[in-house]
C-alpha atoms as a PDB file:
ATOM      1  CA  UNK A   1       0.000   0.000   0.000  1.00  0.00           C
ATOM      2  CA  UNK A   2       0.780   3.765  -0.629  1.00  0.00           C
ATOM      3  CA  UNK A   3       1.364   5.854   2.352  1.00  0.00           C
ATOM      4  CA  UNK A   4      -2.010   7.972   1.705  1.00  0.00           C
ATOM      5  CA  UNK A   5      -3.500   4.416   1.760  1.00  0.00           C
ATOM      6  CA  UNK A   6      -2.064   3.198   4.675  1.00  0.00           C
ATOM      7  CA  UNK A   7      -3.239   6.344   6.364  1.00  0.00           C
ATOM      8  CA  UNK A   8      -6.871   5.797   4.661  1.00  0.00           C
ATOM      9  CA  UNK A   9      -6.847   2.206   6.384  1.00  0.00           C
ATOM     10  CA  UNK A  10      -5.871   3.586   9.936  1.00  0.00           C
ATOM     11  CA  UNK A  11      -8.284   5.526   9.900  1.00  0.00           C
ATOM     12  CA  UNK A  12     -11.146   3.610   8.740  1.00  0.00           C
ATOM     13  CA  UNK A  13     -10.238   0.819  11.677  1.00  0.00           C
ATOM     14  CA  UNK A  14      -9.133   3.768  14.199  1.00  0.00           C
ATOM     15  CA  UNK A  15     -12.911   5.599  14.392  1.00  0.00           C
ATOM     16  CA  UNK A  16     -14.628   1.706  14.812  1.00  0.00           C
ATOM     17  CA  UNK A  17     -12.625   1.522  17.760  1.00  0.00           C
ATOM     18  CA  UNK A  18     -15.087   3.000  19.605  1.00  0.00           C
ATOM     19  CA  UNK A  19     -18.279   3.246  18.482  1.00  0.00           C
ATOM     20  CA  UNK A  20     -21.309   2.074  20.139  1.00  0.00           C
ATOM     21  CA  UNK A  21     -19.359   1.096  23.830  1.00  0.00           C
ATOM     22  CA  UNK A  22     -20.680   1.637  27.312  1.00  0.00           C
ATOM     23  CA  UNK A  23     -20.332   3.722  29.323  1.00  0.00           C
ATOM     24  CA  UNK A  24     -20.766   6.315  27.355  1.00  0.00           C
ATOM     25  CA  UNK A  25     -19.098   8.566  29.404  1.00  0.00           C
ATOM     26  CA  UNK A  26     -15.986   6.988  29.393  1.00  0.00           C
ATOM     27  CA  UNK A  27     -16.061   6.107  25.284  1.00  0.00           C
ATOM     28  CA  UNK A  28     -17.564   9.517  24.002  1.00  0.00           C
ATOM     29  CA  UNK A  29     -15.037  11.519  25.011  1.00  0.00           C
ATOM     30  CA  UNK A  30     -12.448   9.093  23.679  1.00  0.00           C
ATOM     31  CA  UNK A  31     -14.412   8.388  20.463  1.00  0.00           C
ATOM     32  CA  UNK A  32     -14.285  12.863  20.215  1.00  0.00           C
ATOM     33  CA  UNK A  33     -11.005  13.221  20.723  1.00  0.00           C
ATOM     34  CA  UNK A  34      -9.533  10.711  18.218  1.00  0.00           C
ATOM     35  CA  UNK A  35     -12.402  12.080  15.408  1.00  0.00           C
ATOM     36  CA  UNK A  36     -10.592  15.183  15.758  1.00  0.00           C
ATOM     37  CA  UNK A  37      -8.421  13.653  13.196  1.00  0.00           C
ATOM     38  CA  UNK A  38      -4.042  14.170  12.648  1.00  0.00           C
ATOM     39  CA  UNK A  39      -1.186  12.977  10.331  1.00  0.00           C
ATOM     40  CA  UNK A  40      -1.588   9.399  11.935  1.00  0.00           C
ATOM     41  CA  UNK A  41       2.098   9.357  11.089  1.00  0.00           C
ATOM     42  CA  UNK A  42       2.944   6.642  14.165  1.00  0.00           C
ATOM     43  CA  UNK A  43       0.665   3.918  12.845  1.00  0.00           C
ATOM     44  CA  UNK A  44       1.454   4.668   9.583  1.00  0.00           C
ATOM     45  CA  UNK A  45       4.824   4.251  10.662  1.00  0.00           C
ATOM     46  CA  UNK A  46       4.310   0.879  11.877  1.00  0.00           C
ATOM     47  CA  UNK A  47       2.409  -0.220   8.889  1.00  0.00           C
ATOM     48  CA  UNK A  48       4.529   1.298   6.418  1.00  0.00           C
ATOM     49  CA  UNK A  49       7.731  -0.744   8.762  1.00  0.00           C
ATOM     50  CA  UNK A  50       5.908  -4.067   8.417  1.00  0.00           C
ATOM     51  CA  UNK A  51       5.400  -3.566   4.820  1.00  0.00           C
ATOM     52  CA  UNK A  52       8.994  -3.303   4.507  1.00  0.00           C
ATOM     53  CA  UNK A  53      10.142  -6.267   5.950  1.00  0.00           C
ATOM     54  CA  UNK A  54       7.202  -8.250   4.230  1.00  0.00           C
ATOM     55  CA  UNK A  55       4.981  -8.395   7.022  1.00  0.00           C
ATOM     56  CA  UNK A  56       1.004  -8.753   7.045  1.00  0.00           C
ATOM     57  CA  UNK A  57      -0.898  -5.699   7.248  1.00  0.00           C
ATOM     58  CA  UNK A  58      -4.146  -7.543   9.606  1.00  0.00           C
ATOM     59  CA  UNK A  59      -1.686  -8.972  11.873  1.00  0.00           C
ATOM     60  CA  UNK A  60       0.240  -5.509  12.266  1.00  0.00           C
ATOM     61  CA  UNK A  61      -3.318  -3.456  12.544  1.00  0.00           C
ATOM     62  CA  UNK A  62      -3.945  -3.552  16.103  1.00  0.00           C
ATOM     63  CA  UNK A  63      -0.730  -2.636  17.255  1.00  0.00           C
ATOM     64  CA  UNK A  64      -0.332  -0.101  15.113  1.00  0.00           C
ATOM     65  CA  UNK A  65      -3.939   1.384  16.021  1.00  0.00           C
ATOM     66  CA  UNK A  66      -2.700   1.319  20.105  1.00  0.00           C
ATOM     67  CA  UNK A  67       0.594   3.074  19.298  1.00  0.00           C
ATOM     68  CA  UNK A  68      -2.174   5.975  17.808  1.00  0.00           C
ATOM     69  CA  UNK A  69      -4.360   5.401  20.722  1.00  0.00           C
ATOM     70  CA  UNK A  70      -1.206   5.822  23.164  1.00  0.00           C
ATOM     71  CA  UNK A  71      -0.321   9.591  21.433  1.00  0.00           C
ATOM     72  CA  UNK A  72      -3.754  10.422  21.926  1.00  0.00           C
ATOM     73  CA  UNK A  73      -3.623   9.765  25.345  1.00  0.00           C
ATOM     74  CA  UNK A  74      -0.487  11.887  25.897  1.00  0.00           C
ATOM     75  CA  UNK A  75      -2.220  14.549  23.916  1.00  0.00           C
ATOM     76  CA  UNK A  76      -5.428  14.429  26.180  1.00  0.00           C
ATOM     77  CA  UNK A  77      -2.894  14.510  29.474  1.00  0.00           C
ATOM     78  CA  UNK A  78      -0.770  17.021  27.977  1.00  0.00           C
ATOM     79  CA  UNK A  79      -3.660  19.414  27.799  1.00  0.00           C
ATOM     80  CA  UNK A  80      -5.379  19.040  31.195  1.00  0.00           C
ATOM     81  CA  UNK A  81      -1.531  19.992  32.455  1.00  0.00           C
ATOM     82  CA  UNK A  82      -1.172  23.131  30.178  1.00  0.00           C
ATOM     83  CA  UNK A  83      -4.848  23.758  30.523  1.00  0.00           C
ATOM     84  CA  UNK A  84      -5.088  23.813  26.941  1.00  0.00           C
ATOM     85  CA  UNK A  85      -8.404  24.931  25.588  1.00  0.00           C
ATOM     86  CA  UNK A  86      -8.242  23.440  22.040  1.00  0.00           C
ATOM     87  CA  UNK A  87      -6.305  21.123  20.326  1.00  0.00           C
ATOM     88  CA  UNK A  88      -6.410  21.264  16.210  1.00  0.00           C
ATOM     89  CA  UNK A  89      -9.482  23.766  16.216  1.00  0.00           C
ATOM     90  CA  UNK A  90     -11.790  21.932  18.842  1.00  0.00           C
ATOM     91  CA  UNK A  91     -12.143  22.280  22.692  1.00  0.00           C
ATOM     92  CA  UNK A  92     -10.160  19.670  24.861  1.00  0.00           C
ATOM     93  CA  UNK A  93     -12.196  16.745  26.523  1.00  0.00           C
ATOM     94  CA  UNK A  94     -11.361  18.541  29.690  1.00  0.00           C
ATOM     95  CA  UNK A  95     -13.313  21.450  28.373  1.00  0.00           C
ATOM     96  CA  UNK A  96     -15.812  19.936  26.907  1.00  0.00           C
ATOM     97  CA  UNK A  97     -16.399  17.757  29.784  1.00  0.00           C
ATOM     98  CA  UNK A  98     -14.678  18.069  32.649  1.00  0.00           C
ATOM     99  CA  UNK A  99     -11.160  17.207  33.957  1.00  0.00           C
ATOM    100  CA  UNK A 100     -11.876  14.256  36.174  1.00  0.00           C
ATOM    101  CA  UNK A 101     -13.634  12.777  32.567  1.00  0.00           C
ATOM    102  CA  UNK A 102     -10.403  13.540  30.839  1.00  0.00           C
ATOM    103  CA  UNK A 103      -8.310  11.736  33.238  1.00  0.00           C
ATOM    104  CA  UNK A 104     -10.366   8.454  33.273  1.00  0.00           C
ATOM    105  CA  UNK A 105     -10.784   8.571  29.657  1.00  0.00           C
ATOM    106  CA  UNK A 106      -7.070   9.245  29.343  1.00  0.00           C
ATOM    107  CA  UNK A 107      -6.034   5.627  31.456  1.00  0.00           C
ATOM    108  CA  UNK A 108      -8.891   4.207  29.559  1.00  0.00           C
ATOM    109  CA  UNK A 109      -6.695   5.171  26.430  1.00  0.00           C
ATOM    110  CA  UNK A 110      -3.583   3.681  27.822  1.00  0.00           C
ATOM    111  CA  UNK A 111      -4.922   0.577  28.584  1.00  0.00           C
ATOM    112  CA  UNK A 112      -6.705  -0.260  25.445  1.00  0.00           C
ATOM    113  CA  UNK A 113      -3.474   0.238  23.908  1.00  0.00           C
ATOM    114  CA  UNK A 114      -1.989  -2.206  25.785  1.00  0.00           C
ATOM    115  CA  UNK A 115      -4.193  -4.537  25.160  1.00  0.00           C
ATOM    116  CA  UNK A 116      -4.299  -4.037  21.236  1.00  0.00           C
ATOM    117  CA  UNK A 117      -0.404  -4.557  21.722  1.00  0.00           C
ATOM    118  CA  UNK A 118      -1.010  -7.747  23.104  1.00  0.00           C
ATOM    119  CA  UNK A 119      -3.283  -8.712  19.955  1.00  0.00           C
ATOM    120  CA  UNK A 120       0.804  -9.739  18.024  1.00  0.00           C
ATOM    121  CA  UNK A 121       1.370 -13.541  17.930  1.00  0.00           C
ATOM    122  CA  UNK A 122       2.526 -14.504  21.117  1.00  0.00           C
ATOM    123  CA  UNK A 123       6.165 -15.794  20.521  1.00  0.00           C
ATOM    124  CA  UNK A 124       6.568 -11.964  19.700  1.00  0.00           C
ATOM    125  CA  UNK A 125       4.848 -10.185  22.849  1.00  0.00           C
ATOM    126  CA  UNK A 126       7.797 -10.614  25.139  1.00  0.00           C
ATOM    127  CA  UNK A 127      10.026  -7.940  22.876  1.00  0.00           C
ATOM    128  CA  UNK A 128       7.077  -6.490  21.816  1.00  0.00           C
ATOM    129  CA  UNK A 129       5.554  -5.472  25.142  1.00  0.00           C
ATOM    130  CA  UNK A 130       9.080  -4.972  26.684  1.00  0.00           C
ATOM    131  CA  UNK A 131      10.266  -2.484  24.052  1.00  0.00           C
ATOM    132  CA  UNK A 132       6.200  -0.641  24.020  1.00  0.00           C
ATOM    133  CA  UNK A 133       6.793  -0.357  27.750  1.00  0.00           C
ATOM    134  CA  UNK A 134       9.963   1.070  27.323  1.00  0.00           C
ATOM    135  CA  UNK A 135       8.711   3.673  25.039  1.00  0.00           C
ATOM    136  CA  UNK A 136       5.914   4.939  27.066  1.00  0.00           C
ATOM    137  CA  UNK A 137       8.502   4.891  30.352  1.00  0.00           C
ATOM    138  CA  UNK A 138      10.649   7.626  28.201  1.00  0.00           C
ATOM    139  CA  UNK A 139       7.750   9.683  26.777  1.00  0.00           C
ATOM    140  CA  UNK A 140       7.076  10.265  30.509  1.00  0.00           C
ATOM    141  CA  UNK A 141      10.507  10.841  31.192  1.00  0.00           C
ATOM    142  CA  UNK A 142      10.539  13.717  27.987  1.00  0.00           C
ATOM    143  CA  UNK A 143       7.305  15.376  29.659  1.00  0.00           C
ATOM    144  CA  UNK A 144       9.008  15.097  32.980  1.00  0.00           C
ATOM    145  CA  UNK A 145      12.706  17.225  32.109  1.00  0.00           C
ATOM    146  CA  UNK A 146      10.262  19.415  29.531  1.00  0.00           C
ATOM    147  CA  UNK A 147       8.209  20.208  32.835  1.00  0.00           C
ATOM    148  CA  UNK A 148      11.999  20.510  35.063  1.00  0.00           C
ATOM    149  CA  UNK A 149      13.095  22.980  32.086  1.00  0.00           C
ATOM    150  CA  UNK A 150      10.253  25.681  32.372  1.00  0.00           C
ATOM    151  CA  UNK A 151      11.858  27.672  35.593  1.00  0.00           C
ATOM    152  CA  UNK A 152      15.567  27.095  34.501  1.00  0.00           C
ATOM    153  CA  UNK A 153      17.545  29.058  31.908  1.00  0.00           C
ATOM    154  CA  UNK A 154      20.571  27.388  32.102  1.00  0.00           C
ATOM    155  CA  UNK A 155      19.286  24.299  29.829  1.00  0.00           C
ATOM    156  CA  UNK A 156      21.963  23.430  27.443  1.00  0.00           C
ATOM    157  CA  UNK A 157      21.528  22.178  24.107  1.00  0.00           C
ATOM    158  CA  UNK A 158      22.212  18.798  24.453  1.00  0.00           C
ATOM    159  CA  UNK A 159      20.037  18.640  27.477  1.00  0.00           C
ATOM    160  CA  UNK A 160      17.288  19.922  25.461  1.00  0.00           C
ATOM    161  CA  UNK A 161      18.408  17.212  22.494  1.00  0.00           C
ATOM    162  CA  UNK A 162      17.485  14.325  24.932  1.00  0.00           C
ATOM    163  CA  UNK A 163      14.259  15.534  26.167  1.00  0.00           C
ATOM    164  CA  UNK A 164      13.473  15.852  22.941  1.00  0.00           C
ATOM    165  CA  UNK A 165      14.593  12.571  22.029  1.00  0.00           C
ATOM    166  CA  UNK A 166      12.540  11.007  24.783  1.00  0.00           C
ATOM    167  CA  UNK A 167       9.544  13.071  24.505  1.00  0.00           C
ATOM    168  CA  UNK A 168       9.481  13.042  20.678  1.00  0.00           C
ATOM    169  CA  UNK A 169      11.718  10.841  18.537  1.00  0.00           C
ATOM    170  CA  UNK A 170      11.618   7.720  21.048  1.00  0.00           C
ATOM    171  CA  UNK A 171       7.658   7.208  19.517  1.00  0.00           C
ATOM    172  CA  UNK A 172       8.009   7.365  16.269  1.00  0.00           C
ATOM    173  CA  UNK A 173      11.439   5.404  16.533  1.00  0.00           C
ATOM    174  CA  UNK A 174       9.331   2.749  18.801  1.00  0.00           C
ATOM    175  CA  UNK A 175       6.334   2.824  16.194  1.00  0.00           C
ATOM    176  CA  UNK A 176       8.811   1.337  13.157  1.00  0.00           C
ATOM    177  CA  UNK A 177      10.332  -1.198  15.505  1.00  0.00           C
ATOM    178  CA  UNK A 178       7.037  -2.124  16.368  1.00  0.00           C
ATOM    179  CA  UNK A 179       6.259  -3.097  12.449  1.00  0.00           C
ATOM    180  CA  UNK A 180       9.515  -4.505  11.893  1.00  0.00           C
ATOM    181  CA  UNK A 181       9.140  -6.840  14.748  1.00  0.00           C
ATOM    182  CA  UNK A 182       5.982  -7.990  13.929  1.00  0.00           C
ATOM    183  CA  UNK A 183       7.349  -8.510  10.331  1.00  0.00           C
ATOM    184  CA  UNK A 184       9.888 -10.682  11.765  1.00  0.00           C
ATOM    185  CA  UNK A 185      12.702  -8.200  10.593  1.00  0.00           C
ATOM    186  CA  UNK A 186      16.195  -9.188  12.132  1.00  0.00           C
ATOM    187  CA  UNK A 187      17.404  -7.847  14.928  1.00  0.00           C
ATOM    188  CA  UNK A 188      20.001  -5.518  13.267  1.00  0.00           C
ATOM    189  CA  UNK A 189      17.707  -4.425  10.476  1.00  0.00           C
ATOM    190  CA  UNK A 190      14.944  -3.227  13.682  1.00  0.00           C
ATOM    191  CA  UNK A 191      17.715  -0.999  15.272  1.00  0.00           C
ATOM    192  CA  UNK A 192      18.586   0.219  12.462  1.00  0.00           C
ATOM    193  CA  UNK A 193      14.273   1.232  11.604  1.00  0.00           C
ATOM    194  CA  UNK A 194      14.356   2.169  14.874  1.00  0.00           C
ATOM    195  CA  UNK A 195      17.514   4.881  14.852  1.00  0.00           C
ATOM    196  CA  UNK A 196      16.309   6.069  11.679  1.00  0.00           C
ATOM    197  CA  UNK A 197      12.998   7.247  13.487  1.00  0.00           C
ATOM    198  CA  UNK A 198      15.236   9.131  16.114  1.00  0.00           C
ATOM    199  CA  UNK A 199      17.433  10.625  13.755  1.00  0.00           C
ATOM    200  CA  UNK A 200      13.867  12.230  11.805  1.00  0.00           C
ATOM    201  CA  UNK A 201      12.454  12.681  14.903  1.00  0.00           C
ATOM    202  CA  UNK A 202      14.908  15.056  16.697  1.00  0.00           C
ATOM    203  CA  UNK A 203      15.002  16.727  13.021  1.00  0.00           C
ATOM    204  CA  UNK A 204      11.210  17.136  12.739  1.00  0.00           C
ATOM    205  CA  UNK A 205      11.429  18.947  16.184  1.00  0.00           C
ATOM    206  CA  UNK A 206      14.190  21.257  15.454  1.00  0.00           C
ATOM    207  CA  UNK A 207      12.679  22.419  12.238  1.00  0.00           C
ATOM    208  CA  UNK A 208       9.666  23.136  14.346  1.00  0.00           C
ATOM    209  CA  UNK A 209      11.335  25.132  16.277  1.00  0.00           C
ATOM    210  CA  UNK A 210      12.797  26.821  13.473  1.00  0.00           C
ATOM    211  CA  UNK A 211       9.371  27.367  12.035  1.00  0.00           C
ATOM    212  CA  UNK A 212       8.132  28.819  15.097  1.00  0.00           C
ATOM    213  CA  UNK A 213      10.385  32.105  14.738  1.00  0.00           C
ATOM    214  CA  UNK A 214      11.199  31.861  11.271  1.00  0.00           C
ATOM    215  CA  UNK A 215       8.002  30.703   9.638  1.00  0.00           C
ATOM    216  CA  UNK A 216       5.445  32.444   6.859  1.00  0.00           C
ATOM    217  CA  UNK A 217       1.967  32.304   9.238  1.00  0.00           C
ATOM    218  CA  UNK A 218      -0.027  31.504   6.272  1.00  0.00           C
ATOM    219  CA  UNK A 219       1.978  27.964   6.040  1.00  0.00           C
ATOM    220  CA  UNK A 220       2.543  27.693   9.860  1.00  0.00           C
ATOM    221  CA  UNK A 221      -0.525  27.475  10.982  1.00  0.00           C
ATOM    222  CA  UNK A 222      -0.341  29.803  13.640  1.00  0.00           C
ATOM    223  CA  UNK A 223       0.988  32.512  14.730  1.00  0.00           C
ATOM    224  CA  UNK A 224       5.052  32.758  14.215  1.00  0.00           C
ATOM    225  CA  UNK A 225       6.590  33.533  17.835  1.00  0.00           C
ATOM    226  CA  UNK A 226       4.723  31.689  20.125  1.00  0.00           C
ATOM    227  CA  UNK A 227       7.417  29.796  21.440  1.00  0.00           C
ATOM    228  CA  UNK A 228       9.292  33.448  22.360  1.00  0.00           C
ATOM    229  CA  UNK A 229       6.556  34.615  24.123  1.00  0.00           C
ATOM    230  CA  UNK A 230       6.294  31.739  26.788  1.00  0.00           C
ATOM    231  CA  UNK A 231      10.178  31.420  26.430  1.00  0.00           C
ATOM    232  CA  UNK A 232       9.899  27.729  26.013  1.00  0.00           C
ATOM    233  CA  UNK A 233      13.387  25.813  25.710  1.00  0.00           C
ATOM    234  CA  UNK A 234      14.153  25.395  22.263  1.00  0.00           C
ATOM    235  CA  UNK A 235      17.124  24.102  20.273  1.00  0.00           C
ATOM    236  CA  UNK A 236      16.672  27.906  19.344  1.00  0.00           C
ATOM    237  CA  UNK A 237      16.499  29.693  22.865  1.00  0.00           C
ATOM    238  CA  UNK A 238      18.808  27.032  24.293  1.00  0.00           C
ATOM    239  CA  UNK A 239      21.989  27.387  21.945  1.00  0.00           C
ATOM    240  CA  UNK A 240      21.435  31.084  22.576  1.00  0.00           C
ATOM    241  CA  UNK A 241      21.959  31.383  26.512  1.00  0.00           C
ATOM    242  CA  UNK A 242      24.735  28.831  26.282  1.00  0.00           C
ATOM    243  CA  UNK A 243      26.499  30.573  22.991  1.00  0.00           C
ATOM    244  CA  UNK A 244      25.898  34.839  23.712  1.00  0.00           C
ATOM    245  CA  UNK A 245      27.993  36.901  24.477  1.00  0.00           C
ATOM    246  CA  UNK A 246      27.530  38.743  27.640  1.00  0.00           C
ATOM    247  CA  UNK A 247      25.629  41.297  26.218  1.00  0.00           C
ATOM    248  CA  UNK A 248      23.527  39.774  24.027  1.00  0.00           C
ATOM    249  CA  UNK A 249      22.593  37.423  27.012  1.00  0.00           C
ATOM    250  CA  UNK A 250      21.896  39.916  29.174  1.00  0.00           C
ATOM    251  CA  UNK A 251      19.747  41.270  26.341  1.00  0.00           C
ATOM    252  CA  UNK A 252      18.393  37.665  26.136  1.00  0.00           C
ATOM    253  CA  UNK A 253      17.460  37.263  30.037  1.00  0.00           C
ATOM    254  CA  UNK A 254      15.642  40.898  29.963  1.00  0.00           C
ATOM    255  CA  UNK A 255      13.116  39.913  27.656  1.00  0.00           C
ATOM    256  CA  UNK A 256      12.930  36.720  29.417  1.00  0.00           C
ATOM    257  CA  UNK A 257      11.932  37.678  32.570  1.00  0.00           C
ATOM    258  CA  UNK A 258      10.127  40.810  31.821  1.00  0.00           C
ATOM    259  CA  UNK A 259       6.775  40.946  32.984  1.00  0.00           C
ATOM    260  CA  UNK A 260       4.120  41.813  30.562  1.00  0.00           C
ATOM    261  CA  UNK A 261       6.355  42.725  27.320  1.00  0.00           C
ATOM    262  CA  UNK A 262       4.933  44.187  23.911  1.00  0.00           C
ATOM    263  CA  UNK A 263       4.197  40.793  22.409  1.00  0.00           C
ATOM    264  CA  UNK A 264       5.338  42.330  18.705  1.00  0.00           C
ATOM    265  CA  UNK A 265       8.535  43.865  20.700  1.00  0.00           C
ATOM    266  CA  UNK A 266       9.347  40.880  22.243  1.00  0.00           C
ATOM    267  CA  UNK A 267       9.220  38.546  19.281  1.00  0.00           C
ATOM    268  CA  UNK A 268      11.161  40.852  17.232  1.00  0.00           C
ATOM    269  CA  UNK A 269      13.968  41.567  20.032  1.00  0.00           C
ATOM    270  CA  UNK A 270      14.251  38.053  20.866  1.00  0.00           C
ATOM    271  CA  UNK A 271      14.178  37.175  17.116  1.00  0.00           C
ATOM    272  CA  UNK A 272      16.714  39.875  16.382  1.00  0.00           C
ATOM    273  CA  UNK A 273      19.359  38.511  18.926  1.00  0.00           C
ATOM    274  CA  UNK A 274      19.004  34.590  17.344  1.00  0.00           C
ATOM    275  CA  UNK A 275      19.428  35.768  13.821  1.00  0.00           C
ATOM    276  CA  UNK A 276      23.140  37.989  15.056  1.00  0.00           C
ATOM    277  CA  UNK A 277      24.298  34.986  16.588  1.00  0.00           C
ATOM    278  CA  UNK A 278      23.756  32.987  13.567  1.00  0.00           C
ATOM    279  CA  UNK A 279      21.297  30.054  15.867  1.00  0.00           C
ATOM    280  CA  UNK A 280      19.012  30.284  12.941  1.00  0.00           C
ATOM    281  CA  UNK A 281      22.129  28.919  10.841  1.00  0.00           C
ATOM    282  CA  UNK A 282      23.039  26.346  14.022  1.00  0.00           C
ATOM    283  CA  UNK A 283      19.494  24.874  14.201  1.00  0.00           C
ATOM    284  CA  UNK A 284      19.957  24.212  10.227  1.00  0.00           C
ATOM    285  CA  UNK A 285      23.314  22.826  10.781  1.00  0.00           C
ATOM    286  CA  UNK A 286      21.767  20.376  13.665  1.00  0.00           C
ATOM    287  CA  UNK A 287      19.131  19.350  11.832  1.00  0.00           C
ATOM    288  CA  UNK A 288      20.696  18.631   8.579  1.00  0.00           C
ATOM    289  CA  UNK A 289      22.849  15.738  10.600  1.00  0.00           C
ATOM    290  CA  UNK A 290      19.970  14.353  12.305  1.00  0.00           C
ATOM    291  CA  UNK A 291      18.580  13.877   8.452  1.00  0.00           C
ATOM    292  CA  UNK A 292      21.552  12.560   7.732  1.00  0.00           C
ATOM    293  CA  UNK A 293      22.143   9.886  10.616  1.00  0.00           C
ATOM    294  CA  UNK A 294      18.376   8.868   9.773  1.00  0.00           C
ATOM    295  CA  UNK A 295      19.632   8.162   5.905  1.00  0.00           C
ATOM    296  CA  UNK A 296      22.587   6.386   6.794  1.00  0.00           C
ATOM    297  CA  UNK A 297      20.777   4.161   9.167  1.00  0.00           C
ATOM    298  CA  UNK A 298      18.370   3.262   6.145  1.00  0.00           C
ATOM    299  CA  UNK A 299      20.952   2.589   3.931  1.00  0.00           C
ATOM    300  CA  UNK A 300      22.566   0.011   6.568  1.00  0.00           C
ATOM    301  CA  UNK A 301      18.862  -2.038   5.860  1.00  0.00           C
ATOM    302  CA  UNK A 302      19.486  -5.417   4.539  1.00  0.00           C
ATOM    303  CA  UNK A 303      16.241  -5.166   2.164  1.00  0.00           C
ATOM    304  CA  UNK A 304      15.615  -3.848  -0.845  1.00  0.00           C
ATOM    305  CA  UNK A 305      12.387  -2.591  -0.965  1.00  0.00           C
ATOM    306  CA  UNK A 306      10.093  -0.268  -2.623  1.00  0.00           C
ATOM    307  CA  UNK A 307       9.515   1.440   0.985  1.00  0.00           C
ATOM    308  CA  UNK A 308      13.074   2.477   1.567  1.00  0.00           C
ATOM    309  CA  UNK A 309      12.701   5.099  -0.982  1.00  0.00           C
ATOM    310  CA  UNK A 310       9.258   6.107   0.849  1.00  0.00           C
ATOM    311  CA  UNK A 311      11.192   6.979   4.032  1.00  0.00           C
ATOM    312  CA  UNK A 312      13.912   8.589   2.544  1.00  0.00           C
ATOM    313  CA  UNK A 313      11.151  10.979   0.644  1.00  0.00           C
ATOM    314  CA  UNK A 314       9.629  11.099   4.127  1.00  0.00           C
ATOM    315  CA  UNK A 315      12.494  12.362   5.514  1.00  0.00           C
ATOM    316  CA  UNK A 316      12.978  14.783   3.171  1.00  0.00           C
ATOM    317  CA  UNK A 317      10.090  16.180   3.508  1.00  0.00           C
ATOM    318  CA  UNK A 318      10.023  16.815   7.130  1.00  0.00           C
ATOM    319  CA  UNK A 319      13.284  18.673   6.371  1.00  0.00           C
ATOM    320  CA  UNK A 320      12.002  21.345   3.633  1.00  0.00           C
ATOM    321  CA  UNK A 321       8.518  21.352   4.823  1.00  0.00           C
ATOM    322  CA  UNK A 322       6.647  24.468   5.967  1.00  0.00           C
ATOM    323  CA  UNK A 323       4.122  23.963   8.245  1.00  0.00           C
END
């Protein structure tokens, strides 16, 4: 299958997940949140793995559909903590509903993804299970040291690079190993899926970042300087404090801490000081050799197949893309 038509197939299977299950007020708000629709990259990830190592796309389904069902439920956490009021356009379940809703349908979430996990053959559930548990052990970790970072501004670049790589990469990395387990993919060849989903992952995130300050709003999707205004740790704001100059980081820390800036002044200050010490160029630089860690690792795959050109287009796309 084509990518689009992997992504047509999760989500046929994802929205039948739920429909018609009791209590209602447990399901509904579950059933809401994943209608609210997304990339589906993760599972698409795992299917599009599988594929590659000659796997069986009904056997890979339900795992793939829990690995979704898991990001959702990070997604529905992540917003009761920020006290997020939409996500992608529509009010959060804690909104709609009410918090203590979003936190039961939120460990509802978890474990029905554990338990499509545990729908693989059972000679595979051991790795399976051990490397899924893994993964959701370091997502926490990521939200844990992204949390830790908010009230420091002494985070250092590579300190930011493996919260990142824990709250990020470590999912979609885990998603491909998932596939190329269940395809029965050597050990070897798995790592090697698996770094390849770090190595796009950490560069998906820095490009974000990137996009945040120096992307056109129309293409964005919001508003460019978001990030500056709530002085969340980038790769961006982070190579900054740790490479200025003394003036330019005391010019950094003033618009940090200052309380109530000109929003416009801020973002334009802030933006002015990254583009003088060339981060702009340094976030660039970074990313291009996560892309190209995540190509080498493909290469190093023992099959030739049709979908190793798909990821290396899928790379490159997350590199040059714009929103």
């Amino acid at each position: 299958m084509e990518v689009k038509e992997i992504m047509s197939f999760v989500e046929e299977n994802l929205r039948k997940l739920y429909t018609n299950r009791e209590p209602k007020g447990l399901y509904e708000p579950i059933s809401y949140v994943l209608s609210v629709g997304g990339k589906r990259i993760r599972p698409t990830f795992v299917l599009l793995s599988n594929q590659m190592f000659g796997g069986d796309k009904l056997e890979v389904l339900r795992p793939a559909l829990g690995i979704e069902v898991f990001h959702n439920f990070t997604l529905v956490h992540d917003d009761i903590m920020d006290r997020a009021d939409k996500r992608r356009g529509r009010e959060t379940i804690h909104v709609k509903w009410n918090e203590s809703t979003a936190i039961l349908s939120g460990d509802a979430m978890l474990s029905e993804a554990y338990e499509l996990m545990c729908s693989a053959k059972p000679e595979l559930l051991p790795s399976l299970l051990a490397l899924f548990s893994k993964t959701v052990r370091e997502v926490y970790e990521g939200q844990q040291f992204d949390m830790d970072f908010e009230s420091r501004t002494d985070v250092s670049p590579s300190e930011y690079m493996s919260m990142i790589r824990l709250k990020t990469a470590v999912l979609l990395a885990g998603a491909l190993k998932v596939g190329a387990i269940l395809a029965g993919a050597s050990e070897k060849d798995a790592d090697l899926i698996y770094e390849y989903g770090i190595g796009i992952g950490l560069a998906f995130q820095i490009k974000d970042d990137l996009l945040d300050v120096y992307g056109d709003t129309a293409k964005f999707g919001k508003n460019i300087g978001g990030d500056i205004l709530c002085n969340k740790k980038t790769f961006l704001l982070t190579t900054a404090l740790t490479t200025a100059d003394a003036e330019s980081k005391a010019e950094l820390l003033k618009w940090i801490n200052a309380e109530n800036p000109n929003p416009a002044e801020k973002i334009k200050a802030v933006t002015g000081i990254f583009t003088r010490l060339g981060i702009d160029k340094a976030a660039e630089a970074e990313m291009k050799r996560q892309y190209d860690y995540a190509l080498k690792s493909l290469s190093e795959i023992s099959v030739d197949s049709p979908e190793k050109q798909t990821f290396a287009n899928i790379a490159k796309d997350l590199l040059y893309r714009e929103d």
